[in-house]
C-alpha atoms as a PDB file:
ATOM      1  CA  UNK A   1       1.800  54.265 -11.218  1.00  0.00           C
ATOM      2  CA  UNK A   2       3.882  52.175  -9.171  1.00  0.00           C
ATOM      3  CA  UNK A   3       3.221  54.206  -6.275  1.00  0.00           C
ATOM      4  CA  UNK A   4      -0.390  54.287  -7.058  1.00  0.00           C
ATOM      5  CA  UNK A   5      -0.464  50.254  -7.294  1.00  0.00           C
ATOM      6  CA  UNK A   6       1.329  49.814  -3.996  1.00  0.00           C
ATOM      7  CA  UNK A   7      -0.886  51.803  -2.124  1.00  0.00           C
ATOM      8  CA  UNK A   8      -3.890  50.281  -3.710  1.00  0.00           C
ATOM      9  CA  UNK A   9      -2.912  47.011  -2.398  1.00  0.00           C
ATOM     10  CA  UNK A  10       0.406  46.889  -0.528  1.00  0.00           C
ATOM     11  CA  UNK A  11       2.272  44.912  -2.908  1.00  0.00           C
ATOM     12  CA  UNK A  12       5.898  46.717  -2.094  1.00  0.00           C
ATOM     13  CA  UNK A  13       6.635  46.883  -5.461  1.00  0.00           C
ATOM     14  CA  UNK A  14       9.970  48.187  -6.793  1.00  0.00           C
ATOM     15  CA  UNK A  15       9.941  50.196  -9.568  1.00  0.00           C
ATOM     16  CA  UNK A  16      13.223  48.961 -11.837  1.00  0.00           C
ATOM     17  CA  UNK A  17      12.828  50.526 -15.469  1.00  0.00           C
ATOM     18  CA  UNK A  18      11.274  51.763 -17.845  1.00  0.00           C
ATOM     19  CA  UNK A  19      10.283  48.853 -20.857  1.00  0.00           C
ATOM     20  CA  UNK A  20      12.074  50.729 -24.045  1.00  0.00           C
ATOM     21  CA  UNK A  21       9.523  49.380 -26.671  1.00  0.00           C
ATOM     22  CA  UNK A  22       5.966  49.279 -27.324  1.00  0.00           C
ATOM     23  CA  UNK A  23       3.483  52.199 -28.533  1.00  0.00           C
ATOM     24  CA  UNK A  24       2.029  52.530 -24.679  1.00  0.00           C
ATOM     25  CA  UNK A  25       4.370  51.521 -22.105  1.00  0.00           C
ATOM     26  CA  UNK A  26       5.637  49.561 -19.824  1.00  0.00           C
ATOM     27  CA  UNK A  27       7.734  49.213 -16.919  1.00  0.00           C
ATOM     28  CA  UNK A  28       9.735  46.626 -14.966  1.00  0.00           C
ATOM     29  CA  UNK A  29       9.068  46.367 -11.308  1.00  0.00           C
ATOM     30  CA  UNK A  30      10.337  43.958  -8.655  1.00  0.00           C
ATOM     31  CA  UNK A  31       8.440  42.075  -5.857  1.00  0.00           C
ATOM     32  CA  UNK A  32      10.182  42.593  -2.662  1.00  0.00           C
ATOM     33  CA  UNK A  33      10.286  38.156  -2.610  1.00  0.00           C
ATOM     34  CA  UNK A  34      13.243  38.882  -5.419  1.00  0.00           C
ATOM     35  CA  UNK A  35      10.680  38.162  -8.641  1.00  0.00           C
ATOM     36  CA  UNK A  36      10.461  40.276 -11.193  1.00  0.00           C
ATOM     37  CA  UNK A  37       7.451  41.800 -12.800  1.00  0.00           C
ATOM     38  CA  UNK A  38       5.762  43.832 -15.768  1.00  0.00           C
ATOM     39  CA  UNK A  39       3.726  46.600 -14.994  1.00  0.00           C
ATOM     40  CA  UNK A  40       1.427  48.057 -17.487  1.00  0.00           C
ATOM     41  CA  UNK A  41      -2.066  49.907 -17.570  1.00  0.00           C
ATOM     42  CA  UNK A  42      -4.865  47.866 -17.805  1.00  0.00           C
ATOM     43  CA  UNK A  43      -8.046  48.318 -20.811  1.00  0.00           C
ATOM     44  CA  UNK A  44     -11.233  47.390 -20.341  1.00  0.00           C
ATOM     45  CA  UNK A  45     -12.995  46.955 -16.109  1.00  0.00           C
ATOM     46  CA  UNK A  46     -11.174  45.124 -13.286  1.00  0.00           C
ATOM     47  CA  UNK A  47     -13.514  41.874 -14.218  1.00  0.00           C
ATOM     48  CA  UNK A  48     -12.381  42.073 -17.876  1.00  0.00           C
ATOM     49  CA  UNK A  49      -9.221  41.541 -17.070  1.00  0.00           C
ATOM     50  CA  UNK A  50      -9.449  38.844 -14.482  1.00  0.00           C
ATOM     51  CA  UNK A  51     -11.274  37.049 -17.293  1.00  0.00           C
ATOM     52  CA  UNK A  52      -8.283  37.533 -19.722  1.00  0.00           C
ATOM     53  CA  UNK A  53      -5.930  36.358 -16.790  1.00  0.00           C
ATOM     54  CA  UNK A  54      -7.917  32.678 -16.610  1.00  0.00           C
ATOM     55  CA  UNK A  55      -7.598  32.505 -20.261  1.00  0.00           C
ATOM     56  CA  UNK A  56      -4.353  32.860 -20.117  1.00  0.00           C
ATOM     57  CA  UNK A  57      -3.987  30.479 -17.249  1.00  0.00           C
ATOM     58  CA  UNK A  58      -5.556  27.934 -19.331  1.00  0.00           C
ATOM     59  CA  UNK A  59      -3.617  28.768 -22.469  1.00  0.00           C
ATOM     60  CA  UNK A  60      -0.254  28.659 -20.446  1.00  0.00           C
ATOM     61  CA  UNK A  61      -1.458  25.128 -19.233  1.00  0.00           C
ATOM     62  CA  UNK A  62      -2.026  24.467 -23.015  1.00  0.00           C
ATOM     63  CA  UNK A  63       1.687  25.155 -23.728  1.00  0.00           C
ATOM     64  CA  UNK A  64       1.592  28.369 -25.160  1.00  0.00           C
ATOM     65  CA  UNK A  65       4.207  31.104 -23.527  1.00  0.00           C
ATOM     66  CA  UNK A  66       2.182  33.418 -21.695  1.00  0.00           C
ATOM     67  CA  UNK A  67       2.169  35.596 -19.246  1.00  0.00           C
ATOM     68  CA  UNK A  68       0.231  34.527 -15.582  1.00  0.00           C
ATOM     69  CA  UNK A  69      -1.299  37.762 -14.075  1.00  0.00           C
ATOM     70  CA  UNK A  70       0.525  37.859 -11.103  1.00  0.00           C
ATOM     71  CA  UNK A  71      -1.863  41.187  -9.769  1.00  0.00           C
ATOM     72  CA  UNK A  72      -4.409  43.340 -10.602  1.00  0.00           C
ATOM     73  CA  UNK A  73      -4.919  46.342  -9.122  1.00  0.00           C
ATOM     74  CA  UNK A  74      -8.171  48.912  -9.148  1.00  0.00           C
ATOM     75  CA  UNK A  75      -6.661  52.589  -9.615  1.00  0.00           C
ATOM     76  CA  UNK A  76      -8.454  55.699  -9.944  1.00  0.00           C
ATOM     77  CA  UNK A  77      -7.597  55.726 -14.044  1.00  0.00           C
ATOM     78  CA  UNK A  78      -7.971  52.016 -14.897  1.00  0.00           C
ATOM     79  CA  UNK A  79      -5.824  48.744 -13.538  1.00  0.00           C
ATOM     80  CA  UNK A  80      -2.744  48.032 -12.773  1.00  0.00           C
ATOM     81  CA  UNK A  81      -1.764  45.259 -14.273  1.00  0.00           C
ATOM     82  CA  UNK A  82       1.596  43.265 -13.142  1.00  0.00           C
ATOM     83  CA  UNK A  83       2.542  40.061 -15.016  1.00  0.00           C
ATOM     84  CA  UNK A  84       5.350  38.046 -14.334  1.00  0.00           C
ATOM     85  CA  UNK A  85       8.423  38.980 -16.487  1.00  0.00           C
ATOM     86  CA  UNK A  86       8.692  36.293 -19.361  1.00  0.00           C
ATOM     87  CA  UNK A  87      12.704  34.999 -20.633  1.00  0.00           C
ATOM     88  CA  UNK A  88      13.955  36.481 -23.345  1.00  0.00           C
ATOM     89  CA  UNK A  89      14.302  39.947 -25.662  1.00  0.00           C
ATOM     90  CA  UNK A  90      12.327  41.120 -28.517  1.00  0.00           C
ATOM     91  CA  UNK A  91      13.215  39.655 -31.890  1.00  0.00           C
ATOM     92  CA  UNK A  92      16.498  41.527 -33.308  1.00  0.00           C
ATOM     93  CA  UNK A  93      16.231  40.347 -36.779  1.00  0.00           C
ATOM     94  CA  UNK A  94      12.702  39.377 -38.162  1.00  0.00           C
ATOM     95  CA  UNK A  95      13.141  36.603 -40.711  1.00  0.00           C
ATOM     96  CA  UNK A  96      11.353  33.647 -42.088  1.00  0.00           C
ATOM     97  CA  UNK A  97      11.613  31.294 -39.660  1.00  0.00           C
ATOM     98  CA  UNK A  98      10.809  33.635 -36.890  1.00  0.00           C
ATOM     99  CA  UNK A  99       7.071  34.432 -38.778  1.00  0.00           C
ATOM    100  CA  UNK A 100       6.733  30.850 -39.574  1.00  0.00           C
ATOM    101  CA  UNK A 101       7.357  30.119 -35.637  1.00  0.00           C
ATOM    102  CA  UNK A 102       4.749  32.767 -35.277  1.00  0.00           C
ATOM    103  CA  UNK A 103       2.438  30.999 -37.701  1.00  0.00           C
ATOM    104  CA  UNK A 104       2.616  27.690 -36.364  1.00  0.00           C
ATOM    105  CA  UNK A 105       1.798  28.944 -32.537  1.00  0.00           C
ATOM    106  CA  UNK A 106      -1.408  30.590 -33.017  1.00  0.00           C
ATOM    107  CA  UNK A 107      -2.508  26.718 -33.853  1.00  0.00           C
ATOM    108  CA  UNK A 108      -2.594  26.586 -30.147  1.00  0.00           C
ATOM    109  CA  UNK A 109      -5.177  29.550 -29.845  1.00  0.00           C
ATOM    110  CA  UNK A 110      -8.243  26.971 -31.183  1.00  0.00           C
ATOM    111  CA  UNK A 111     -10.725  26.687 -29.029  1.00  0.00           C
ATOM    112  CA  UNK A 112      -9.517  28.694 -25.853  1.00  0.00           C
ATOM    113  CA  UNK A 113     -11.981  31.717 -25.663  1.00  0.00           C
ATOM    114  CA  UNK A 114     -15.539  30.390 -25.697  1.00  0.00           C
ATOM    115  CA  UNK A 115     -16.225  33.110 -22.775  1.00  0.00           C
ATOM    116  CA  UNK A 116     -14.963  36.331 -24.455  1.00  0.00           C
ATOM    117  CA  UNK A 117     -16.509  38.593 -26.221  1.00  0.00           C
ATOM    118  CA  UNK A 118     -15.735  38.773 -30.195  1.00  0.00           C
ATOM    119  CA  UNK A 119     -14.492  41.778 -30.615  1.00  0.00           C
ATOM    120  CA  UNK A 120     -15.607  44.570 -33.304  1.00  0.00           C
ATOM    121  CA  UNK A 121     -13.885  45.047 -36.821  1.00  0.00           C
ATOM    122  CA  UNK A 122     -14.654  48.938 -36.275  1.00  0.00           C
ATOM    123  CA  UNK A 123     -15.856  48.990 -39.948  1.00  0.00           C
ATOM    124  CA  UNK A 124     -19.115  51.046 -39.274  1.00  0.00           C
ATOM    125  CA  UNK A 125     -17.732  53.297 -36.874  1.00  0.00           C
ATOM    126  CA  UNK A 126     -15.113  54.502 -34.780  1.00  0.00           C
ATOM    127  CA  UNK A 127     -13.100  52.259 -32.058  1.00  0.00           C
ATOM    128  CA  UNK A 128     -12.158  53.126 -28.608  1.00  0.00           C
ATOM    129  CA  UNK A 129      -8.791  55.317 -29.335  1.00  0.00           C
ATOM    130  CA  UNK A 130      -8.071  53.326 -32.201  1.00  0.00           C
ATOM    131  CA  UNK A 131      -9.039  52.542 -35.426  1.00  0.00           C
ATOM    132  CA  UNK A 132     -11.031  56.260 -35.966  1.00  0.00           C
ATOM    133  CA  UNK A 133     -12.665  57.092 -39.014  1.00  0.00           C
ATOM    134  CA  UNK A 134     -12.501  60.735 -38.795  1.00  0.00           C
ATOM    135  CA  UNK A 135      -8.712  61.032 -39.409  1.00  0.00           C
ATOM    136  CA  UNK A 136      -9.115  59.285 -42.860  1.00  0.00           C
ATOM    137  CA  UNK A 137     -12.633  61.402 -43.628  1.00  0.00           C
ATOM    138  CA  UNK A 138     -10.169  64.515 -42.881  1.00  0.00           C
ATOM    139  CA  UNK A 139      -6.627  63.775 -44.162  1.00  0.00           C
ATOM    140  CA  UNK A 140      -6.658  63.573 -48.140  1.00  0.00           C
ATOM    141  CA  UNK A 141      -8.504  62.392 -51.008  1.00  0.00           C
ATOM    142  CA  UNK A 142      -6.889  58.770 -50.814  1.00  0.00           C
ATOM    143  CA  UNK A 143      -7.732  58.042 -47.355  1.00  0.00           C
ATOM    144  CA  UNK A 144     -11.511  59.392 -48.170  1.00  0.00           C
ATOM    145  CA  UNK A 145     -11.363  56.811 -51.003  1.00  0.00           C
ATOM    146  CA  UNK A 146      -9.827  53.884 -48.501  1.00  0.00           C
ATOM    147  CA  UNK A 147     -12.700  54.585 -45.987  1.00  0.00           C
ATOM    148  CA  UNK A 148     -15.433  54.455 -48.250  1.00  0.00           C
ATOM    149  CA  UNK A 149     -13.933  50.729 -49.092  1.00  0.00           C
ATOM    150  CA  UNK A 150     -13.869  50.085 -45.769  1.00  0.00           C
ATOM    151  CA  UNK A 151     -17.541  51.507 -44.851  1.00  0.00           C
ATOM    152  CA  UNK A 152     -18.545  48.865 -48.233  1.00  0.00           C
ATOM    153  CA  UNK A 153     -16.859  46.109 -46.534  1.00  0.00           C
ATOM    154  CA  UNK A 154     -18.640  46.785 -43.454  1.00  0.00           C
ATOM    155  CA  UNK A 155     -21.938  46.813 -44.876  1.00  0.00           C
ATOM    156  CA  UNK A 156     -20.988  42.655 -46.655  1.00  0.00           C
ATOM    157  CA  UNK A 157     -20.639  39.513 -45.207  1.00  0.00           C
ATOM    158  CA  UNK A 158     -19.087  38.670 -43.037  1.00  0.00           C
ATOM    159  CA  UNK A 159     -19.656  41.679 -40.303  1.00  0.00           C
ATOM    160  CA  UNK A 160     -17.210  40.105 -38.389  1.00  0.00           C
ATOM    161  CA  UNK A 161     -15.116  37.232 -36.694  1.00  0.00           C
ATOM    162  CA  UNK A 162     -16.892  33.849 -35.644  1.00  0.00           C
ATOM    163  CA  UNK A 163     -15.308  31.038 -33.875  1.00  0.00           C
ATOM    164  CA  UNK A 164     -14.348  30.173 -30.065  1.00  0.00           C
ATOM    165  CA  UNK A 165     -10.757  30.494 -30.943  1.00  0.00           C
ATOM    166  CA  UNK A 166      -8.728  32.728 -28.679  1.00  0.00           C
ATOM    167  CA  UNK A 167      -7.765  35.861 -30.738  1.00  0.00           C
ATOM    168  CA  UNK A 168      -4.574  38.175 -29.967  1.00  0.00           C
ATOM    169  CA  UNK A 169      -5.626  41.648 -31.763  1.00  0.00           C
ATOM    170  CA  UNK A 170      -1.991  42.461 -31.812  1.00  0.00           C
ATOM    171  CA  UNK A 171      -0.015  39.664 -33.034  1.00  0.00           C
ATOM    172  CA  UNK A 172       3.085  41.308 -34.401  1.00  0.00           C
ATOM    173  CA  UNK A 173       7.322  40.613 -34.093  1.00  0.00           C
ATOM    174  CA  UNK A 174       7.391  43.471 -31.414  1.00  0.00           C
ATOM    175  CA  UNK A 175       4.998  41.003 -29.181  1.00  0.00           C
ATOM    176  CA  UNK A 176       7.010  37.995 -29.313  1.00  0.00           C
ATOM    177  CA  UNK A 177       9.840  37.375 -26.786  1.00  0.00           C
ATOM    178  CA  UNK A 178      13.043  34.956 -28.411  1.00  0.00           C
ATOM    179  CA  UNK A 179      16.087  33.629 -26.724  1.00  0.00           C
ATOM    180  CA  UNK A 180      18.523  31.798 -29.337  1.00  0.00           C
ATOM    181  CA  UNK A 181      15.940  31.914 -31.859  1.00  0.00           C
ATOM    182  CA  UNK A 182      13.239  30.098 -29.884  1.00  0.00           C
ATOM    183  CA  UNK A 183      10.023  32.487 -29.125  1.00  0.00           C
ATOM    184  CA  UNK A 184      10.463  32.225 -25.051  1.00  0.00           C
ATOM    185  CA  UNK A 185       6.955  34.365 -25.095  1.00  0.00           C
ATOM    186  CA  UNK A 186       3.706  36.331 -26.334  1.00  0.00           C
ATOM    187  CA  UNK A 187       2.950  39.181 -24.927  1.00  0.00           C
ATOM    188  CA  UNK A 188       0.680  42.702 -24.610  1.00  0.00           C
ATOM    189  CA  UNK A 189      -2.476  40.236 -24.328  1.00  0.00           C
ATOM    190  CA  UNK A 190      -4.665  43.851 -23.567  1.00  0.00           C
ATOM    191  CA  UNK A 191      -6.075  42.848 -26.921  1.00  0.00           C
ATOM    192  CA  UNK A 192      -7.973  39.763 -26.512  1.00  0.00           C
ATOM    193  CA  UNK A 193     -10.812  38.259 -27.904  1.00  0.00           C
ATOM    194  CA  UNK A 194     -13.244  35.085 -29.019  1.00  0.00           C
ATOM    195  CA  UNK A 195     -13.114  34.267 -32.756  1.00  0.00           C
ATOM    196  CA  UNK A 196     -10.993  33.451 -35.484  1.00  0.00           C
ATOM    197  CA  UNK A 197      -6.822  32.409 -34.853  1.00  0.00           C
ATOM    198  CA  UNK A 198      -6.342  32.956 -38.524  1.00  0.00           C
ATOM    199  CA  UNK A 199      -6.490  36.959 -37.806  1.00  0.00           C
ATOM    200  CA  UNK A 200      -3.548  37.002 -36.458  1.00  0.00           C
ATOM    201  CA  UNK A 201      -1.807  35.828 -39.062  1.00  0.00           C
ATOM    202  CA  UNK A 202      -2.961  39.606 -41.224  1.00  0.00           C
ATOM    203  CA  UNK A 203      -2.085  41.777 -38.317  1.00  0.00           C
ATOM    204  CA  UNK A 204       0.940  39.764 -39.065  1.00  0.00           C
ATOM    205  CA  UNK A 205       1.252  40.003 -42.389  1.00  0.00           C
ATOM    206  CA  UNK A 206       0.885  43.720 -41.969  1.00  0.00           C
ATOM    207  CA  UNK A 207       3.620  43.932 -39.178  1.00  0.00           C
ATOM    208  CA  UNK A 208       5.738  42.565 -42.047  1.00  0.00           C
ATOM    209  CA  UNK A 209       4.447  44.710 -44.602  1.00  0.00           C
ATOM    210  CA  UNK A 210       7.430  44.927 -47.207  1.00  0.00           C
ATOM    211  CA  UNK A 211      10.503  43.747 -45.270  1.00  0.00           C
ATOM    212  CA  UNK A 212      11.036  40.551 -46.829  1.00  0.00           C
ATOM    213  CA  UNK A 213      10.070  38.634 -50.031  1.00  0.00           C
ATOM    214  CA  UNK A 214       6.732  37.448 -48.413  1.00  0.00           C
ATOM    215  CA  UNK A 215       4.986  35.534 -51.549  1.00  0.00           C
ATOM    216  CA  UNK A 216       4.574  32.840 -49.614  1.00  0.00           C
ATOM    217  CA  UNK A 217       2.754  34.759 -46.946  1.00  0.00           C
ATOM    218  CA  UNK A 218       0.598  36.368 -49.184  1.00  0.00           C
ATOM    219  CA  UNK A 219       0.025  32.629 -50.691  1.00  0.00           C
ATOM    220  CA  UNK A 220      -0.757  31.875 -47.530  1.00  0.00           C
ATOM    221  CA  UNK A 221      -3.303  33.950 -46.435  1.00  0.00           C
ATOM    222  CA  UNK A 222      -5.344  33.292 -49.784  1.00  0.00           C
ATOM    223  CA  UNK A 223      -5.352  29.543 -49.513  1.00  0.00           C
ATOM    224  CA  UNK A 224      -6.045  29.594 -45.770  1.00  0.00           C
ATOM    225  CA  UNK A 225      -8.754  32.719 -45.628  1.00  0.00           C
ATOM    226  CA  UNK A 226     -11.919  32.956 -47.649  1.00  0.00           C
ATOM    227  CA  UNK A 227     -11.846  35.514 -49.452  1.00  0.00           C
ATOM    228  CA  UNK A 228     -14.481  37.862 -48.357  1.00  0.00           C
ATOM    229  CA  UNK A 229     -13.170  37.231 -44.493  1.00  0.00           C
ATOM    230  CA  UNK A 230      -9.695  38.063 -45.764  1.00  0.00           C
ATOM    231  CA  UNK A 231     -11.143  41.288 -47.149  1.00  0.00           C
ATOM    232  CA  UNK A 232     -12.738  41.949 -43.713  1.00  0.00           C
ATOM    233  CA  UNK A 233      -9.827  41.272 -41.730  1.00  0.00           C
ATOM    234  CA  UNK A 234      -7.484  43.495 -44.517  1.00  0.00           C
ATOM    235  CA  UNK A 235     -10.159  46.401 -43.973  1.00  0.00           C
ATOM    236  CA  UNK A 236     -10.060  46.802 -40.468  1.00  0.00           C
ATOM    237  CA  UNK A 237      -5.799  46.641 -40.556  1.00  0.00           C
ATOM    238  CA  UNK A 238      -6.137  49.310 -43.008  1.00  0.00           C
ATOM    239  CA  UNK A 239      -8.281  51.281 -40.930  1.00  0.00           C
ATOM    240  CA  UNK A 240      -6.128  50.427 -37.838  1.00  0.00           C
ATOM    241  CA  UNK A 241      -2.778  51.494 -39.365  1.00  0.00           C
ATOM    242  CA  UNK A 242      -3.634  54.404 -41.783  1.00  0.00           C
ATOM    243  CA  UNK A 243      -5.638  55.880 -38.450  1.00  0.00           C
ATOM    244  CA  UNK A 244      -2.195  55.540 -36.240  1.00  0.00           C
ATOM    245  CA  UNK A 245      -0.316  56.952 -38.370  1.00  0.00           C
ATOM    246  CA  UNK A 246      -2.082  59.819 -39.302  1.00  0.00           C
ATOM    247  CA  UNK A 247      -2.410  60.560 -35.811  1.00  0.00           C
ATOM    248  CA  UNK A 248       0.773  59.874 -34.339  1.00  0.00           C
ATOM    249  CA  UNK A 249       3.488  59.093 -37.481  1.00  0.00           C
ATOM    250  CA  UNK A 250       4.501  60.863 -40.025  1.00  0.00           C
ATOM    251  CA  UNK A 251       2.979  61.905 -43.404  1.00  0.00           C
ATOM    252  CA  UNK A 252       5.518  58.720 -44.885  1.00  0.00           C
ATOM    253  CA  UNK A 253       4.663  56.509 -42.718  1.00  0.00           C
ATOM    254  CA  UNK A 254       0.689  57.371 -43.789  1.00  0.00           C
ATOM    255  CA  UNK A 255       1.552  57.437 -47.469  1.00  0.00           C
ATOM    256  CA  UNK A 256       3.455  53.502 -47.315  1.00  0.00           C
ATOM    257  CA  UNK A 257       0.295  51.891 -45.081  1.00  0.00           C
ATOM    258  CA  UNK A 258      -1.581  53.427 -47.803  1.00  0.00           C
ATOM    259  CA  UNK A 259       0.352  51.565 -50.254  1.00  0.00           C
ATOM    260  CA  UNK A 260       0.243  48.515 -48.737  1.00  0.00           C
ATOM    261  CA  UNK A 261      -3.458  48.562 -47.574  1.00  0.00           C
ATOM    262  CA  UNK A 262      -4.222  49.453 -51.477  1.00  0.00           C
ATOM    263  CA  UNK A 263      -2.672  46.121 -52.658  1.00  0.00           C
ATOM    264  CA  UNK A 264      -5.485  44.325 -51.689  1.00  0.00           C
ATOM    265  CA  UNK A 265      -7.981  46.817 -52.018  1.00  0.00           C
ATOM    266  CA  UNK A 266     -10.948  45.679 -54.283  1.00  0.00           C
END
């Protein structure tokens, strides 16, 4: 990919390493100038993107620790993306003061996305590689009786997010950078959208699932979220989860999302 990048438009990129976390991938690169870069593969067209880098121009110049786009490249299988290579390491030890840091920074996401499209909750039907129905429809009786719940949460109110609020789709510990306890940056912005900050803090709550004594999270979440869009947001992490796993975990890890997503399942 590096290869194909540099030919597409004669950055002289040096591949470095491979990035050793994340479900996609990633890789280090350097400029030939000495910076260093992230290269990853873009989603979405080569003017989707260039949208999601001036939001997150403007919600760098808001404060928040973002990557700038530093290229984007059109490849014969999607975009190269290359961002500029934020301080700091993924969070060792995920406690509470690292999800209240969390918490408090998505504060910053009000307001920032009135140009992007809301994204779907995927309730109705399949998502693009994610969030597929027809794992749960095939796997067992439970997840049969988890997507009907979710198919009857689609058909309520709320369908689905409002708000121009700038909306990270994947707001979890593994997308926060940290140096001396201090998040340094947010990161794996391929899942961006217009609508509601307060979902990030379920795909959080779900990144945390049973780690740590998280009453007050679940407190939380009830006295910030109405209740029917908390049971909107909870479906489509359900859906997202029990879908990976099934098709790329293990039967445990399928059985404990199912245990989680079933705590709030009514």
């Amino acid at each position: 990919m590096v290869r194909e990048v540099n030919q597409a438009s004669g950055a002289g990129l040096e591949f470095v390493v491979q990035a050793g976390a994340g479900e996609v991938g990633a890789a280090f690169v350097r400029w030939p100038d000495g910076r260093d870069g992230v290269l990853t593969r873009g989603f979405g067209s080569l003017g989707d993107l260039r949208r999601t880098a001036e939001v997150l121009e403007a919600a760098r110049r808001g404060g928040l620790p973002v990557p700038r786009y530093q290229l984007l490249a059109d490849l014969p299988d999607g975009v190269g993306v290359v961002q500029e290579r934020l301080p700091g390491q993924p969070p060792e030890t995920v406690d509470r003061a690292l999800l209240e840091s969390m918490i408090a920074l998505t504060d910053h996401f009000t307001g920032l996305a009135p140009e992007l499209p809301v994204p779907s909750m995927y309730l109705l039907e399949s998502g693009p590689g994610f969030c597929l129905h027809e794992s749960l429809q095939r796997y067992d009786d439970r997840t049969r009786r988890l997507l009907h719940w979710i198919h009857e949460v689609g058909r309520d109110e709320p369908g689905g997010m409002t708000g121009d609020d700038l909306v990270h789709l994947d707001f979890h510990t593994g997308n926060v950078l940290t140096d001396a306890g201090r998040i340094t940056g947010i990161v794996d912005w391929d899942g961006i959208g217009r609508g509601d900050r307060r979902f990030a803090l379920v795909t959080l709550r779900f990144d945390a699932e049973s780690r740590l004594p998280l009453d007050w999270f679940d407190d939380l979440l009830d006295s910030t979220l109405d209740p029917a869009v908390l049971r909107l947001y909870w479906a489509h992490m359900s859906l997202r989860m029990v879908d990976w796993s099934i098709r790329h975990h293990t039967p445990a890890d399928t059985t404990r999302w199912l245990d989680f997503a079933e705590t709030r399942m009514r």
